[in-house]
N, C-alpha and C. Protein backbone atom coordinates (compact mmCIF):
# COMPACT_ATOMS: atom_id res chain seq x y z
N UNK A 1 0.83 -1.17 0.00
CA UNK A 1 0.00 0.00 0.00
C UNK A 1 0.88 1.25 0.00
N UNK A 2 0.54 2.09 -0.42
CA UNK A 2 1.25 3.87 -1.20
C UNK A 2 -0.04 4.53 -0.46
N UNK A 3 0.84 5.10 1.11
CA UNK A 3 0.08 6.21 1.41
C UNK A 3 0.34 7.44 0.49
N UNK A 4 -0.10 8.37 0.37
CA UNK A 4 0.09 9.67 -0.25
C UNK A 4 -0.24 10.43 0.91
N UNK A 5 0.24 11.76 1.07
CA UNK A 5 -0.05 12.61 1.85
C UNK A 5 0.04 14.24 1.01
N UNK A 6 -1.00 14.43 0.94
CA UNK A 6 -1.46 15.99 0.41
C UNK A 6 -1.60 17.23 1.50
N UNK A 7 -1.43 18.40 0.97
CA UNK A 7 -1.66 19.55 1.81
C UNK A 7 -1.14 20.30 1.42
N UNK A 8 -1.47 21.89 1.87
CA UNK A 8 -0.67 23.18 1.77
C UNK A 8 0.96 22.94 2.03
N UNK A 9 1.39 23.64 2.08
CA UNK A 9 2.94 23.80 2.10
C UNK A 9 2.43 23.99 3.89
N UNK A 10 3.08 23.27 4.56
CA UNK A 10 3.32 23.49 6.30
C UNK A 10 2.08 22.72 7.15
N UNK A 11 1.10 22.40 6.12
CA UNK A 11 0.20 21.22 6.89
C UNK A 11 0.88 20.37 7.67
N UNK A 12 2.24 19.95 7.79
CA UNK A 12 2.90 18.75 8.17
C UNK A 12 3.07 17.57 7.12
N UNK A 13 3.20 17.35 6.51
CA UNK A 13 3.26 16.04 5.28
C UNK A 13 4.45 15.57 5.38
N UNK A 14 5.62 16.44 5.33
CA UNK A 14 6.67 15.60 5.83
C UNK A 14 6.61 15.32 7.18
N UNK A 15 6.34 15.81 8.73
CA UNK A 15 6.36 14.99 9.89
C UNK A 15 5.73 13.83 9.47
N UNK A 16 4.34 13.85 9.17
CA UNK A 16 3.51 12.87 9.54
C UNK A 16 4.25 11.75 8.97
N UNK A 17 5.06 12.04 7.88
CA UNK A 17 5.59 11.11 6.50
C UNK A 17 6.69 10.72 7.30
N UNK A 18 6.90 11.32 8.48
CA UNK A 18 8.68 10.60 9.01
C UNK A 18 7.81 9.73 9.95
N UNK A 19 6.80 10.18 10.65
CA UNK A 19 6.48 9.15 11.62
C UNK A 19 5.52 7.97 11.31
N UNK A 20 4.88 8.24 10.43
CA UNK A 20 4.22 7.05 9.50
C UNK A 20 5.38 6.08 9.13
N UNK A 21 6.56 6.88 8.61
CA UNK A 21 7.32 5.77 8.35
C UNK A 21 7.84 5.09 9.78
N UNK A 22 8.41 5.41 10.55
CA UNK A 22 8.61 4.72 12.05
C UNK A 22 7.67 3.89 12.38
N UNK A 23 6.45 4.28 12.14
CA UNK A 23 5.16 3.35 13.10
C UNK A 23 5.30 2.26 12.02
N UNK A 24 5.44 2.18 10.60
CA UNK A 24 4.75 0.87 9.60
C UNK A 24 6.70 0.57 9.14
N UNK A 25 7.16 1.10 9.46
CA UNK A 25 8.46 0.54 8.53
C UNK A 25 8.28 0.54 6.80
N UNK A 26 7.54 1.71 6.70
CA UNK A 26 7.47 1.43 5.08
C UNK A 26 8.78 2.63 4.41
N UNK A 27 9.44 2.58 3.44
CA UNK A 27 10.20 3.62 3.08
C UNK A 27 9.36 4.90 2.84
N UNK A 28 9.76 5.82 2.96
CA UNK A 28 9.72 6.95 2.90
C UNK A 28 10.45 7.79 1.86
N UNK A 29 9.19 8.04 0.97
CA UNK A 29 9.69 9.09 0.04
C UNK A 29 9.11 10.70 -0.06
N UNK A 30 9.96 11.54 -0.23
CA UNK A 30 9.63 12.73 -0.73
C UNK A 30 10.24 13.04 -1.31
N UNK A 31 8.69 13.86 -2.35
CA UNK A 31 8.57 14.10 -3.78
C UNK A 31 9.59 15.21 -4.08
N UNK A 32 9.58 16.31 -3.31
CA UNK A 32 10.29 17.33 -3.28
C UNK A 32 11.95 16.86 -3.60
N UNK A 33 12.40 15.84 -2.20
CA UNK A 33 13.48 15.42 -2.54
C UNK A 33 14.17 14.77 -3.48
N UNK A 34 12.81 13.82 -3.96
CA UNK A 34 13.29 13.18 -5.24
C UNK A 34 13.93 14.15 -6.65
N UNK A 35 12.88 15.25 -6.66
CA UNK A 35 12.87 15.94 -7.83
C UNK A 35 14.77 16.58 -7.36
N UNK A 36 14.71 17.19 -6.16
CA UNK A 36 16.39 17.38 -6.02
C UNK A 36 17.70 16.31 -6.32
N UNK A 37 16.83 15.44 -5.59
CA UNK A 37 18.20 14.43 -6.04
C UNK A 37 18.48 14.03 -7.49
N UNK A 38 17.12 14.06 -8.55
CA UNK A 38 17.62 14.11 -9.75
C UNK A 38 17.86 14.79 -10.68
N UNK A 39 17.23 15.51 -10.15
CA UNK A 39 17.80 17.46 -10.90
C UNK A 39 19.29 18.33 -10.61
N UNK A 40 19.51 17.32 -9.31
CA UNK A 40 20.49 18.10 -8.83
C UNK A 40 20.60 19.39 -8.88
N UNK A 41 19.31 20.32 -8.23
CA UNK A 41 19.55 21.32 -7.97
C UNK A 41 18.09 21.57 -7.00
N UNK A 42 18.68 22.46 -6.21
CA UNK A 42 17.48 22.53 -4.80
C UNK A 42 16.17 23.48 -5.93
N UNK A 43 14.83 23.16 -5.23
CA UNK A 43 13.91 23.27 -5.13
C UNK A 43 13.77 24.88 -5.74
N UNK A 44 14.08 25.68 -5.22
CA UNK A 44 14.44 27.13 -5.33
C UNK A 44 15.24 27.60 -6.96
N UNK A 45 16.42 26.48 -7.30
CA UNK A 45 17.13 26.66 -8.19
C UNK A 45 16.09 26.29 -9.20
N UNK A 46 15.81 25.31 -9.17
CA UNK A 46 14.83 24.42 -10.11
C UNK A 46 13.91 25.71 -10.38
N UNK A 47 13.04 26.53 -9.71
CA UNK A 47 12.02 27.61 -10.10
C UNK A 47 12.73 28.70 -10.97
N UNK A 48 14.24 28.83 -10.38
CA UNK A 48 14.83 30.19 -11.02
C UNK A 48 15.07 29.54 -12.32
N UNK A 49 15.71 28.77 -12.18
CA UNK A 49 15.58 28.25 -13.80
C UNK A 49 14.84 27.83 -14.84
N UNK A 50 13.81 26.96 -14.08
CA UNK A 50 12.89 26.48 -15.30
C UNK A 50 11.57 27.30 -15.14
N UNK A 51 11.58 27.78 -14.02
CA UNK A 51 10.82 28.30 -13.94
C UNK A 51 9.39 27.02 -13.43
N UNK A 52 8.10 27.43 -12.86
CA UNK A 52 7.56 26.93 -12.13
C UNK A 52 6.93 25.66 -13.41
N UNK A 53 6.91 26.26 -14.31
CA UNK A 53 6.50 25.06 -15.28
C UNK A 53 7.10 23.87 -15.41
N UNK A 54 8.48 24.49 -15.54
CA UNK A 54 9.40 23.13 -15.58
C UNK A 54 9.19 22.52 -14.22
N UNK A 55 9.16 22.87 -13.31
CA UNK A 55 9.03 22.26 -12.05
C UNK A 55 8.30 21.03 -11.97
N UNK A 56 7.20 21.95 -12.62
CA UNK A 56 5.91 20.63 -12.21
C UNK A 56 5.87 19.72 -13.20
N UNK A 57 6.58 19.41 -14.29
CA UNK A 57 6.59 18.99 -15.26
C UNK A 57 7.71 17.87 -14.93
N UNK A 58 8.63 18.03 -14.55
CA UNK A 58 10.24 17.71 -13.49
C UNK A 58 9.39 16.40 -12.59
N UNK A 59 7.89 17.28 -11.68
CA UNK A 59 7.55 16.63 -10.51
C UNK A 59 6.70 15.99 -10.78
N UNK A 60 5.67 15.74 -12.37
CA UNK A 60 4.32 15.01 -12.68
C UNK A 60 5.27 13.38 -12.82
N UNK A 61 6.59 13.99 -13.54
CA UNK A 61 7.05 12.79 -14.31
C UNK A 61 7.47 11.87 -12.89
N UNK A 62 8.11 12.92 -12.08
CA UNK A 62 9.01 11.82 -11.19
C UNK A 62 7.72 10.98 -9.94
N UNK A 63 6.48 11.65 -9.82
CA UNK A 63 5.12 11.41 -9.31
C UNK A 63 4.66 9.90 -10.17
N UNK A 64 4.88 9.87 -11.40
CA UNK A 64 4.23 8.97 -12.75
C UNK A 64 5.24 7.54 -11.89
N UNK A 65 6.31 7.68 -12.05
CA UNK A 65 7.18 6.92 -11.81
C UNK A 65 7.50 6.08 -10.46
N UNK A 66 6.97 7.01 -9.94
CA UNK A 66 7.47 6.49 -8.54
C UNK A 66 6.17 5.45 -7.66
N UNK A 67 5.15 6.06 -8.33
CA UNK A 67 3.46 5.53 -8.40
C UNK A 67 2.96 4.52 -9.05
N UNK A 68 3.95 3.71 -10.28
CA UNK A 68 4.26 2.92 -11.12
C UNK A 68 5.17 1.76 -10.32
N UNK A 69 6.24 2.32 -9.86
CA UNK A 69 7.04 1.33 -9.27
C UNK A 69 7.32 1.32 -8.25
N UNK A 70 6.50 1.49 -6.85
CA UNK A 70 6.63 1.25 -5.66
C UNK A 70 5.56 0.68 -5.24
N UNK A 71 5.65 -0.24 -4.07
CA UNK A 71 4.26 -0.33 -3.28
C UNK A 71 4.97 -0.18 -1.58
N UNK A 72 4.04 -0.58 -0.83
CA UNK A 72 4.24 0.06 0.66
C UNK A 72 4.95 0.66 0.89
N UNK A 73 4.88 2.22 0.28
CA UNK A 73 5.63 3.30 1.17
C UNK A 73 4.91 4.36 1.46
N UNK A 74 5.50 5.62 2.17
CA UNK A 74 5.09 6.53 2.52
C UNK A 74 5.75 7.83 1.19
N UNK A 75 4.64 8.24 0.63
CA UNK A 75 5.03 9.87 -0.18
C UNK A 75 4.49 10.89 0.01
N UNK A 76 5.40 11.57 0.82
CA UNK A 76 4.87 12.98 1.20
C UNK A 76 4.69 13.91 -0.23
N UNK A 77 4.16 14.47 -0.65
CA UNK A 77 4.12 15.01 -1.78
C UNK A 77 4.21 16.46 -1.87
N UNK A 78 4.50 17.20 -2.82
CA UNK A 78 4.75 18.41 -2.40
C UNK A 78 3.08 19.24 -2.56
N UNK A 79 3.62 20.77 -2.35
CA UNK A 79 2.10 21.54 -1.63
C UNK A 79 1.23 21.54 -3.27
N UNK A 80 1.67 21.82 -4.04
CA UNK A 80 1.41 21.80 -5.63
C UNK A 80 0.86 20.59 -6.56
N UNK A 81 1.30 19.59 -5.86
CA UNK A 81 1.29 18.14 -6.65
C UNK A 81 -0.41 18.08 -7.04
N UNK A 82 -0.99 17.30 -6.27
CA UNK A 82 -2.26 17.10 -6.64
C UNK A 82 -2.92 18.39 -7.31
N UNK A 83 -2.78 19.62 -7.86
CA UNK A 83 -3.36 20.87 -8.71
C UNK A 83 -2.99 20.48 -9.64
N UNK A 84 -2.07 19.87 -10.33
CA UNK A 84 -1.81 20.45 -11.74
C UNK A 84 -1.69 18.67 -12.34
N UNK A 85 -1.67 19.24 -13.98
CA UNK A 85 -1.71 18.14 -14.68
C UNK A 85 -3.37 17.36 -14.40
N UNK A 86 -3.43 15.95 -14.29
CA UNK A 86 -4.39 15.00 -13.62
C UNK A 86 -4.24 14.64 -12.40
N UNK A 87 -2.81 14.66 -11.79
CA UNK A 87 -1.81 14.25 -10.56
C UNK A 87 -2.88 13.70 -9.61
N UNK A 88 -3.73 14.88 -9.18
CA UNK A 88 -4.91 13.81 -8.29
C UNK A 88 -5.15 12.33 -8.37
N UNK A 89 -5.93 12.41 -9.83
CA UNK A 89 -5.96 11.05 -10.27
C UNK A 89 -5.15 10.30 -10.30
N UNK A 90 -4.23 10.43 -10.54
CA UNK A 90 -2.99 9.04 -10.59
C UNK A 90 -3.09 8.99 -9.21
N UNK A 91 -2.86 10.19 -8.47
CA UNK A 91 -2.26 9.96 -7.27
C UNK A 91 -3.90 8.45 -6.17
N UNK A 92 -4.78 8.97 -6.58
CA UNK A 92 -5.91 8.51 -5.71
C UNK A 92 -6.00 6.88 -6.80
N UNK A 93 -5.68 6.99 -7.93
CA UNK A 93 -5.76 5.72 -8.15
C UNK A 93 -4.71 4.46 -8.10
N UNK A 94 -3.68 5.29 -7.67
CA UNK A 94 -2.58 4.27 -7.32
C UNK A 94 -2.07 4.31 -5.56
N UNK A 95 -2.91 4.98 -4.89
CA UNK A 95 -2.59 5.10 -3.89
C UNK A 95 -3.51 5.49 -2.78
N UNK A 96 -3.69 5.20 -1.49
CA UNK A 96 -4.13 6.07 -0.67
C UNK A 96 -4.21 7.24 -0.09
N UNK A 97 -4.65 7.87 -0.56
CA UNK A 97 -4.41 9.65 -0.21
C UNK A 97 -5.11 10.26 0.67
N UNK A 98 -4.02 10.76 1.23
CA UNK A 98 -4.45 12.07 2.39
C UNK A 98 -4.62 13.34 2.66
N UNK A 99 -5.63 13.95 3.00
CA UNK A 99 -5.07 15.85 2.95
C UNK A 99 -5.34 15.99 3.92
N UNK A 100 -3.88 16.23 4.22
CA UNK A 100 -3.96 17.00 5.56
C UNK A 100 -4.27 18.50 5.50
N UNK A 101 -5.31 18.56 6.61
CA UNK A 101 -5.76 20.08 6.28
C UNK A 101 -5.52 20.73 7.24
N UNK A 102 -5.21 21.98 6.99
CA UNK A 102 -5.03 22.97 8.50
C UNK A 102 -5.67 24.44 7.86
N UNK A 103 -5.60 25.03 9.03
CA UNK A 103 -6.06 26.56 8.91
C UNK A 103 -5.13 26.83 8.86
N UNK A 104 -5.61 28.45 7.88
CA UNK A 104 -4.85 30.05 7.42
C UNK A 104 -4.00 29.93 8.59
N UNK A 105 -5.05 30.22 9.92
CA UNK A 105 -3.80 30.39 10.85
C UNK A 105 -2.70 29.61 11.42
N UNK A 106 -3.12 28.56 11.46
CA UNK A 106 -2.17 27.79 11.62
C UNK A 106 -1.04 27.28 10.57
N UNK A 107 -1.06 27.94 9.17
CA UNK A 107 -0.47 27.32 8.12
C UNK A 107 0.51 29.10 8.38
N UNK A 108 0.22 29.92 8.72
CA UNK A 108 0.40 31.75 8.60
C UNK A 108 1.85 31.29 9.64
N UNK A 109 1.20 30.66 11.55
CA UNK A 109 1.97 30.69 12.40
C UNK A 109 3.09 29.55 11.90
N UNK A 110 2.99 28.95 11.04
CA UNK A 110 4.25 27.56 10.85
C UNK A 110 4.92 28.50 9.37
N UNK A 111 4.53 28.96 8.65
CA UNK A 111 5.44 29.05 7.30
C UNK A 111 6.10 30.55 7.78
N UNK A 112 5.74 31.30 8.29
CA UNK A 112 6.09 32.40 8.74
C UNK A 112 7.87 32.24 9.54
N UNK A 113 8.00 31.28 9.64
CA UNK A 113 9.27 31.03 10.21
C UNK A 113 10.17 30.25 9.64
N UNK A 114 9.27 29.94 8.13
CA UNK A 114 11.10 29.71 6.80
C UNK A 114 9.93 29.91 5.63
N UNK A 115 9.99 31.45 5.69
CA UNK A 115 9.08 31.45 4.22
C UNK A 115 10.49 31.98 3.29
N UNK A 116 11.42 32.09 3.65
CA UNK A 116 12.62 31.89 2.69
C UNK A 116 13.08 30.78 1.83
N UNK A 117 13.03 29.49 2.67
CA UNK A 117 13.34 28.22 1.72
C UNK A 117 12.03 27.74 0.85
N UNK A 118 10.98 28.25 0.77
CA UNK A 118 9.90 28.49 0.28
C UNK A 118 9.73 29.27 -1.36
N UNK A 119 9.82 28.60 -2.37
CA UNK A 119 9.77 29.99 -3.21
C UNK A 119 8.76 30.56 -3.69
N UNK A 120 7.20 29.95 -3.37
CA UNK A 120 6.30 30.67 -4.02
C UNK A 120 5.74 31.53 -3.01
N UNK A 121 6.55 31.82 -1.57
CA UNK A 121 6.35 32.74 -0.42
C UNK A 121 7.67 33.25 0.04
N UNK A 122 8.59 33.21 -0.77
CA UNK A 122 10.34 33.55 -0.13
C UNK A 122 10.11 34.81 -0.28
N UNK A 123 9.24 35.71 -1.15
CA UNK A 123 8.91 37.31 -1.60
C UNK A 123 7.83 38.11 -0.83
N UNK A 124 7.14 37.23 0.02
CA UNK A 124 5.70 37.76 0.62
C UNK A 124 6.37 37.98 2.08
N UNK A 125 5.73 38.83 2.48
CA UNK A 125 5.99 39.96 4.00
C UNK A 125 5.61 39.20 4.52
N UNK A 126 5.31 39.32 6.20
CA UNK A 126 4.35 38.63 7.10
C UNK A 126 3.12 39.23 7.08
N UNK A 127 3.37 40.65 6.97
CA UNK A 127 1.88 41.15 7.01
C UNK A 127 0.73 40.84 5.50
N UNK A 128 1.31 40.14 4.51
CA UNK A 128 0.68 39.79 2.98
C UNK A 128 0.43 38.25 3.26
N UNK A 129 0.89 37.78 4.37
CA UNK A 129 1.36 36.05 3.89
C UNK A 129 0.18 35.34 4.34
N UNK A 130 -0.81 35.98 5.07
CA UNK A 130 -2.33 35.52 5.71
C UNK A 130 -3.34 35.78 4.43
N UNK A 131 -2.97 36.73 3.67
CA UNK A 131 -3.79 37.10 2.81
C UNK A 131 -3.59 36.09 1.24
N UNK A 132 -2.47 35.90 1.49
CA UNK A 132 -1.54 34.99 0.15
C UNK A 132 -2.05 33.29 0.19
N UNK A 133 -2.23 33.06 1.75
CA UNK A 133 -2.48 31.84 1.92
C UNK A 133 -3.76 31.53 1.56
N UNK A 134 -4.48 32.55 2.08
CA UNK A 134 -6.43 32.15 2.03
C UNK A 134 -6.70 32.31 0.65
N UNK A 135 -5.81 33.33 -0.30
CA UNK A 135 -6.05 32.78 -1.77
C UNK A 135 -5.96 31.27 -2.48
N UNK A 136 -4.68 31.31 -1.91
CA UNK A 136 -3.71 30.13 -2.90
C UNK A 136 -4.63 28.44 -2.48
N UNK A 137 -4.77 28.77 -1.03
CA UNK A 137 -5.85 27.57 -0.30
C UNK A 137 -6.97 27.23 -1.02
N UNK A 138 -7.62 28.49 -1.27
CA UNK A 138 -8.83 28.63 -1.74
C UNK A 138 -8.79 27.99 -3.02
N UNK A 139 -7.69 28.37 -3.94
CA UNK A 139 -7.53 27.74 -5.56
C UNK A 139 -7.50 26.33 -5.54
N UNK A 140 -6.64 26.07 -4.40
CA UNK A 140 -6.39 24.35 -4.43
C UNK A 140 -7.05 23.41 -3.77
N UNK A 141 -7.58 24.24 -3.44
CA UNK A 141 -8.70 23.26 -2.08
C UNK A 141 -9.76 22.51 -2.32
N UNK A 142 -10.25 22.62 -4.32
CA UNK A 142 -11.19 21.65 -5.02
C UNK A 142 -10.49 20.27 -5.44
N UNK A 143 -8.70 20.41 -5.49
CA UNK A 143 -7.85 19.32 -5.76
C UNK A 143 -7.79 18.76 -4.58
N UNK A 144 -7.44 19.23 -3.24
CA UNK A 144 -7.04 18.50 -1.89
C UNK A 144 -7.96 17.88 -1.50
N UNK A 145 -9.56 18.17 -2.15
CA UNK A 145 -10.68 17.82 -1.39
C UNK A 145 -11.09 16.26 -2.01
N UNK A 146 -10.51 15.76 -3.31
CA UNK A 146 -11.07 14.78 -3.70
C UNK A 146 -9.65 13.66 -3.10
N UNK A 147 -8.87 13.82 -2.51
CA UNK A 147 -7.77 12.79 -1.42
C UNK A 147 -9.60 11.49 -0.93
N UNK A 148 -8.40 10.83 -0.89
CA UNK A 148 -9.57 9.66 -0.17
C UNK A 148 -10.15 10.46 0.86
N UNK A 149 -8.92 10.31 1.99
CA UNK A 149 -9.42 10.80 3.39
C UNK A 149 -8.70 12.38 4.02
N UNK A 150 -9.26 12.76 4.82
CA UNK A 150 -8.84 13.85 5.24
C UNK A 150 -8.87 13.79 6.57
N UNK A 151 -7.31 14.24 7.26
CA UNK A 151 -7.51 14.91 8.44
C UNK A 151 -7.12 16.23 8.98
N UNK A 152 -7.99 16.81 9.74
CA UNK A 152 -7.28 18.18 10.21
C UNK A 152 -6.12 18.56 11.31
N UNK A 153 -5.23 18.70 10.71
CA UNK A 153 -4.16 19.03 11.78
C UNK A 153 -4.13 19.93 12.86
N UNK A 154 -5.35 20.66 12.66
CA UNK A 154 -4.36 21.89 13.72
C UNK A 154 -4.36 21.18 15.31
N UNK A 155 -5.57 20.74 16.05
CA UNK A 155 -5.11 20.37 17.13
C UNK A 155 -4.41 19.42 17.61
N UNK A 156 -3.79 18.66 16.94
CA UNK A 156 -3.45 17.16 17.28
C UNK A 156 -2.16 17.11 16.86
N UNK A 157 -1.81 16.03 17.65
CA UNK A 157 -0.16 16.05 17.40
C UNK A 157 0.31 15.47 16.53
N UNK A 158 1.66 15.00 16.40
CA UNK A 158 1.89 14.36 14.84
C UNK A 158 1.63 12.46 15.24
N UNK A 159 1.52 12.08 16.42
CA UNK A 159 1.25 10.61 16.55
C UNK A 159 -0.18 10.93 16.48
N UNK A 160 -0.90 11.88 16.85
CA UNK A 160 -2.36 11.49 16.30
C UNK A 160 -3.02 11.46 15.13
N UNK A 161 -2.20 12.44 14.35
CA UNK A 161 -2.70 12.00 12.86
C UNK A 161 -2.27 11.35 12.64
N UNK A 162 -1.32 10.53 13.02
CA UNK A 162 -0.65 9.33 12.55
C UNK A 162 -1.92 8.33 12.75
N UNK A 163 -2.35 8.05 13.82
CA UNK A 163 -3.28 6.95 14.36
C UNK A 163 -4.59 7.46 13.70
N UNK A 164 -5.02 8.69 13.84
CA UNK A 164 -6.26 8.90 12.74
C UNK A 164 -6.03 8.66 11.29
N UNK A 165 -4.97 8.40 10.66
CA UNK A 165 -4.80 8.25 9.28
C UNK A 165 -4.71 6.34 9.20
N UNK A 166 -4.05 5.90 10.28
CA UNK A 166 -3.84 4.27 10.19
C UNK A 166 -5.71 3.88 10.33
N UNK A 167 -6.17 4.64 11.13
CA UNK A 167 -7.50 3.69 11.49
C UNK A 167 -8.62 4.25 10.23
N UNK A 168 -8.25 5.53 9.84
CA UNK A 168 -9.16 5.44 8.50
C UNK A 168 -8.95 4.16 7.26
N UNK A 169 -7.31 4.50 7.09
CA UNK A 169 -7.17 3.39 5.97
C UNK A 169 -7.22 1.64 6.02
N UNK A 170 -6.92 1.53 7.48
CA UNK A 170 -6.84 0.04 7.74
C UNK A 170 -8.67 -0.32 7.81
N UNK A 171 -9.53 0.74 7.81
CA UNK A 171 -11.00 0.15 8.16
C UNK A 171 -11.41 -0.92 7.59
């Protein structure tokens, strides 16, 4: 089984994705990282250069592939993945998918403290970045919504979405 894990940029997808992997022993991949390790160039470089198209184009293929030839692992996916292309679809038909969801505010109080390694927020103030989020949420939030299951992060810790995500999918 191929959990997927969806969400905004700072929902948590990579915690949950490190401790999902601890609790099941399944490998652990992220998408983000993948696209670095074979691009050989960070996340940031990849936008200045190819610009955001190439990115996602970089990230549908290495998504196609990795969804093709893996089973029981964990893929945190990046904040973009499921919007563009079909990606949803592959992603929900080869896998179990999750969106983790959180609030403006709680997505405002977590990115606010590396919206630098960030590049589609490395340019936005703090005082723009509440207003930036409830857009960008808003655009993507018809893609995050068709994930199998959903849980909301803000109150719970990262072993509880862990255990709310095992007892949805194991039902």
């Amino acid at each position: 089984m191929i959990i997927s894990l969806a969400g905004y940029m700072g929902s948590g997808k990579t915690c949950v994705a490190r401790e999902l992997h601890k609790m099941l022993g399944y490998p652990l991949i992220d998408l983000d990282q993948e696209i670095v390790k074979i691009h050989h160039m960070t996340i940031p470089e990849i936008f200045k250069t190819q610009g955001e198209f190439g990115f996602r184009r970089a990230e549908r293929d290495i998504l196609k592939k990795t969804l093709e030839k893996k089973n029981n692992c964990i893929l945190s996916l990046g904040g973009g993945t499921p919007v563009y292309y079909n990606n949803i679809d592959i992603i929900n038909k080869k896998s179990e998918s999750v969106y983790l969801q959180a609030s403006v505010k709680t997505l405002f109080e977590r990115l606010k403290k590396n919206r630098e390694t960030r590049p589609l927020i490395s340019h936005i103030k703090n005082e723009n970045l509440t207003e930036f989020i409830s857009k960008h949420l808003f655009e993507r939030a018809p893609f995050y919504h068709k994930c199998r299951h959903m849980v909301s992060t803000d109150r719970l810790s990262i072993e509880e979405v862990c255990k709310e995500i095992l007892e949805m999918i194991l039902k």
